[in-house]
C-alpha atoms as a PDB file:
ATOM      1  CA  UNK A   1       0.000   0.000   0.000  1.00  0.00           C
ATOM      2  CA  UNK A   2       1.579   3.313  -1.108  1.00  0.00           C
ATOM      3  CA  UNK A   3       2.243   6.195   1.369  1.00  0.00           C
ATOM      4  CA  UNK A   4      -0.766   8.239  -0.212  1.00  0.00           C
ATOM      5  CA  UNK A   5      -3.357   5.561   0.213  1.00  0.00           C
ATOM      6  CA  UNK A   6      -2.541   4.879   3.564  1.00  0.00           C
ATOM      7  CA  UNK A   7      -2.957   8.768   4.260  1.00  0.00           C
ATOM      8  CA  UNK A   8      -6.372   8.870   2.203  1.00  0.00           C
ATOM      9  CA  UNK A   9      -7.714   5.879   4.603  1.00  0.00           C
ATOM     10  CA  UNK A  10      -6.703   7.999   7.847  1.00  0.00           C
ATOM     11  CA  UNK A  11      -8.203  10.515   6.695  1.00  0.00           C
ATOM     12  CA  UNK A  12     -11.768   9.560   5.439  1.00  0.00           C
ATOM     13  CA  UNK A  13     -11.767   8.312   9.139  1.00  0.00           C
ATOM     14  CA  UNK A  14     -10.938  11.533  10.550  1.00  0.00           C
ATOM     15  CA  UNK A  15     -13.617  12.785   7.900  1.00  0.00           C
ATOM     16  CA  UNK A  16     -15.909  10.078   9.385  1.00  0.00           C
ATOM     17  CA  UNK A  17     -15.398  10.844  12.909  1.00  0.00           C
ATOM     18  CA  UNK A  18     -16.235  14.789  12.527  1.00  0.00           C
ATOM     19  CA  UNK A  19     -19.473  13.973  10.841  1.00  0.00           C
ATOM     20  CA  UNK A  20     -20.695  11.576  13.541  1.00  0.00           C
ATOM     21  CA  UNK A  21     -19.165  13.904  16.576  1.00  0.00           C
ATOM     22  CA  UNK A  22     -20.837  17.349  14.260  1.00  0.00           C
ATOM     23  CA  UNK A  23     -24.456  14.949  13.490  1.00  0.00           C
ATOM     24  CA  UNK A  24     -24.422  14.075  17.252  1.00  0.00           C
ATOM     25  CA  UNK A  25     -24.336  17.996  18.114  1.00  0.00           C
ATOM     26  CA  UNK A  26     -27.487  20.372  18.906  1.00  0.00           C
ATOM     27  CA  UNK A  27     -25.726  23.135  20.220  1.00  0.00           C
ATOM     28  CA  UNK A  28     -25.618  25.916  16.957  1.00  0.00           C
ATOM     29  CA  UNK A  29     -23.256  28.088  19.792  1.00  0.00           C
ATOM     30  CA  UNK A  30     -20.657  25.129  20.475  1.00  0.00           C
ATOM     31  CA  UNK A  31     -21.130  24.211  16.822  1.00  0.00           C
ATOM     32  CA  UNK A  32     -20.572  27.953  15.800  1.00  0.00           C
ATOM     33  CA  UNK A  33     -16.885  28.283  18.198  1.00  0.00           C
ATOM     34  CA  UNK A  34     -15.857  24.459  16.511  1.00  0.00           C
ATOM     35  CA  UNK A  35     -16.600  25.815  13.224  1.00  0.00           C
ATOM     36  CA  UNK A  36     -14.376  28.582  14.027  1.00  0.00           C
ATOM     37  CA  UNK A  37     -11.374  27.142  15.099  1.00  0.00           C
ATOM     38  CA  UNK A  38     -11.804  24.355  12.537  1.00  0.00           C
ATOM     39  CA  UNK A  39     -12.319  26.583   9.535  1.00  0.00           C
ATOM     40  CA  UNK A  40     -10.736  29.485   8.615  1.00  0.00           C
ATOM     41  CA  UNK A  41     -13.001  32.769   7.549  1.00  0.00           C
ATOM     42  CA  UNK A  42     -12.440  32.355   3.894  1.00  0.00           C
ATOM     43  CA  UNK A  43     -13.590  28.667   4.365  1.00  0.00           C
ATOM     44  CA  UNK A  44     -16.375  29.536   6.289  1.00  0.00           C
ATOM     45  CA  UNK A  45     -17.421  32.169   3.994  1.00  0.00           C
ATOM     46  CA  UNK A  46     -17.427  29.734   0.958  1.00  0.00           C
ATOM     47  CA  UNK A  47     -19.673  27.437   2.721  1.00  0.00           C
ATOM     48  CA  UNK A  48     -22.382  30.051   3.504  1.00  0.00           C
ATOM     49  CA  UNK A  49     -22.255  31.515   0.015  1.00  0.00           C
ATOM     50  CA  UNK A  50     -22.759  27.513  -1.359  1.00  0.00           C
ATOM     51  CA  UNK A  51     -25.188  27.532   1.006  1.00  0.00           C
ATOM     52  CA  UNK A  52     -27.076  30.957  -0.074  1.00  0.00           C
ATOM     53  CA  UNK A  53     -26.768  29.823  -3.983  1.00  0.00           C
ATOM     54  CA  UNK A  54     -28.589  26.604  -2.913  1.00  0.00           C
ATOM     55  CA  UNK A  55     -31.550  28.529  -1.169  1.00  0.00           C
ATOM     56  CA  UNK A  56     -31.648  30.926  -4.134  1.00  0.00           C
ATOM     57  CA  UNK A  57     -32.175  28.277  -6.673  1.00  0.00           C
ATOM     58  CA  UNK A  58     -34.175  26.295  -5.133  1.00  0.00           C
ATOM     59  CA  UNK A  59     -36.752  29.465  -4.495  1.00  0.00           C
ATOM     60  CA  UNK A  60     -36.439  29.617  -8.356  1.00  0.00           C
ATOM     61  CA  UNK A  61     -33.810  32.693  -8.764  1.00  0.00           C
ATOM     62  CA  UNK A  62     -31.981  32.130 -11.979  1.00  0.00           C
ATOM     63  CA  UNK A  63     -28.236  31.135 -12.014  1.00  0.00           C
ATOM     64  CA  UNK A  64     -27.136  34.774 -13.682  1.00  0.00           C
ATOM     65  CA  UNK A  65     -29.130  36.700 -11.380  1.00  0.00           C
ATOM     66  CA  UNK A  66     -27.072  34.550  -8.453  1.00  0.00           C
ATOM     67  CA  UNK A  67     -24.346  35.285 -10.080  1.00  0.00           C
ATOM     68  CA  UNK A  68     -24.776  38.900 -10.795  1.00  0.00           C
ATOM     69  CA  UNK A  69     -26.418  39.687  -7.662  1.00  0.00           C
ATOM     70  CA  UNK A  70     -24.465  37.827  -5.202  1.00  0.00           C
ATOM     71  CA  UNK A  71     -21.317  38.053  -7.452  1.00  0.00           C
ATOM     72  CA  UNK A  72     -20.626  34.330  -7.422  1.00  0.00           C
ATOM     73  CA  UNK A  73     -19.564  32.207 -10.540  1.00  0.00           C
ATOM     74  CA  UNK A  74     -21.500  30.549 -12.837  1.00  0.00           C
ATOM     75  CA  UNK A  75     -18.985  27.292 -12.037  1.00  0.00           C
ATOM     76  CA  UNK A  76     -19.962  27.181  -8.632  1.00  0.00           C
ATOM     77  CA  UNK A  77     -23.583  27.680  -9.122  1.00  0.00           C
ATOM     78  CA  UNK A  78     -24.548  25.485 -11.782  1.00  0.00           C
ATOM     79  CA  UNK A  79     -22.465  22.560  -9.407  1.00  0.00           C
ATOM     80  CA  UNK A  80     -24.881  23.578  -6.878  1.00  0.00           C
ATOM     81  CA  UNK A  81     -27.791  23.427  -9.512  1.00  0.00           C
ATOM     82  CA  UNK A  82     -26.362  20.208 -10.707  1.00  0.00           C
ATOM     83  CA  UNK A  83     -26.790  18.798  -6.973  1.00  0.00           C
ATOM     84  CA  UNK A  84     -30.054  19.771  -6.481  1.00  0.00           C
ATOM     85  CA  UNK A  85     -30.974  18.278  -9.648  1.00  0.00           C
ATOM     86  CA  UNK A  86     -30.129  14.754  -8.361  1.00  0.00           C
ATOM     87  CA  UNK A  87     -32.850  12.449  -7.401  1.00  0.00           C
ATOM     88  CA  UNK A  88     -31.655  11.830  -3.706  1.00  0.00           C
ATOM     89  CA  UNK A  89     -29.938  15.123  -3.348  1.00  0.00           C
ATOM     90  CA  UNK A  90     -28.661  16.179   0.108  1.00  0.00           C
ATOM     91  CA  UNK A  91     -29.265  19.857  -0.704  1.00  0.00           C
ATOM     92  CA  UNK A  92     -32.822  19.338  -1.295  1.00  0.00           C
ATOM     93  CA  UNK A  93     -33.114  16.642   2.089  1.00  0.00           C
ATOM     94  CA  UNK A  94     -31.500  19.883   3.935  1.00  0.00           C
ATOM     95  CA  UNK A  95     -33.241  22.386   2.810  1.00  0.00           C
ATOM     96  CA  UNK A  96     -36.776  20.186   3.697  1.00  0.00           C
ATOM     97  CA  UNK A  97     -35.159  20.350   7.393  1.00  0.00           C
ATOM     98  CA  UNK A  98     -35.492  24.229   7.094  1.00  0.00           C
ATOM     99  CA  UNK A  99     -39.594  23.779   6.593  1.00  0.00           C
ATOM    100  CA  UNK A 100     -39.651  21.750   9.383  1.00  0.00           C
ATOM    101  CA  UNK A 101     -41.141  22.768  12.535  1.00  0.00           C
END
């Protein structure tokens, strides 16, 4: 087993261990401070405007006026576009958990 592959497997453990610990997690404050030491503010930025471009097309805004409006590529919006598209998507199954009571 090469050096790389060995790396890759620690890692989607790691990877696996931070979703179960962050899934297992109903505190949005202690979740808020993790995601801050965890992330930098560039990172955390990208994930909120994925996030935004998500909401926006699913309420039916068109990708250019995402793009133009928010001034976020047409790349990274038609991936998000693509995902919603998918018939399990995890974007749509999240955003459902917004309508929830």
């Amino acid at each position: 087993m090469k050096d790389n592959e060995k790396d890759d497997g620690i890692l989607e453990t790691c990877y696996s261990e931070l979703l179960e610990l962050i899934a297992g997690t109903t505190d949005a404050d202690f979740l808020r401070d993790f995601f801050g030491c965890l992330f930098t503010a560039a990172e955390r930025k990208d994930f909120s405007e994925r996030w935004l471009l998500v909401k926006e097309i699913s309420a039916g805004t068109t990708q250019r006026e995402i793009a133009r409006k928010f001034n976020l590529s047409l790349c990274k919006i038609t991936r998000g576009s693509r995902e919603l598209r998918k018939e399990h998507s995890a974007f749509r199954a999240m955003l459902k958990k917004l309508e929830e009571p």
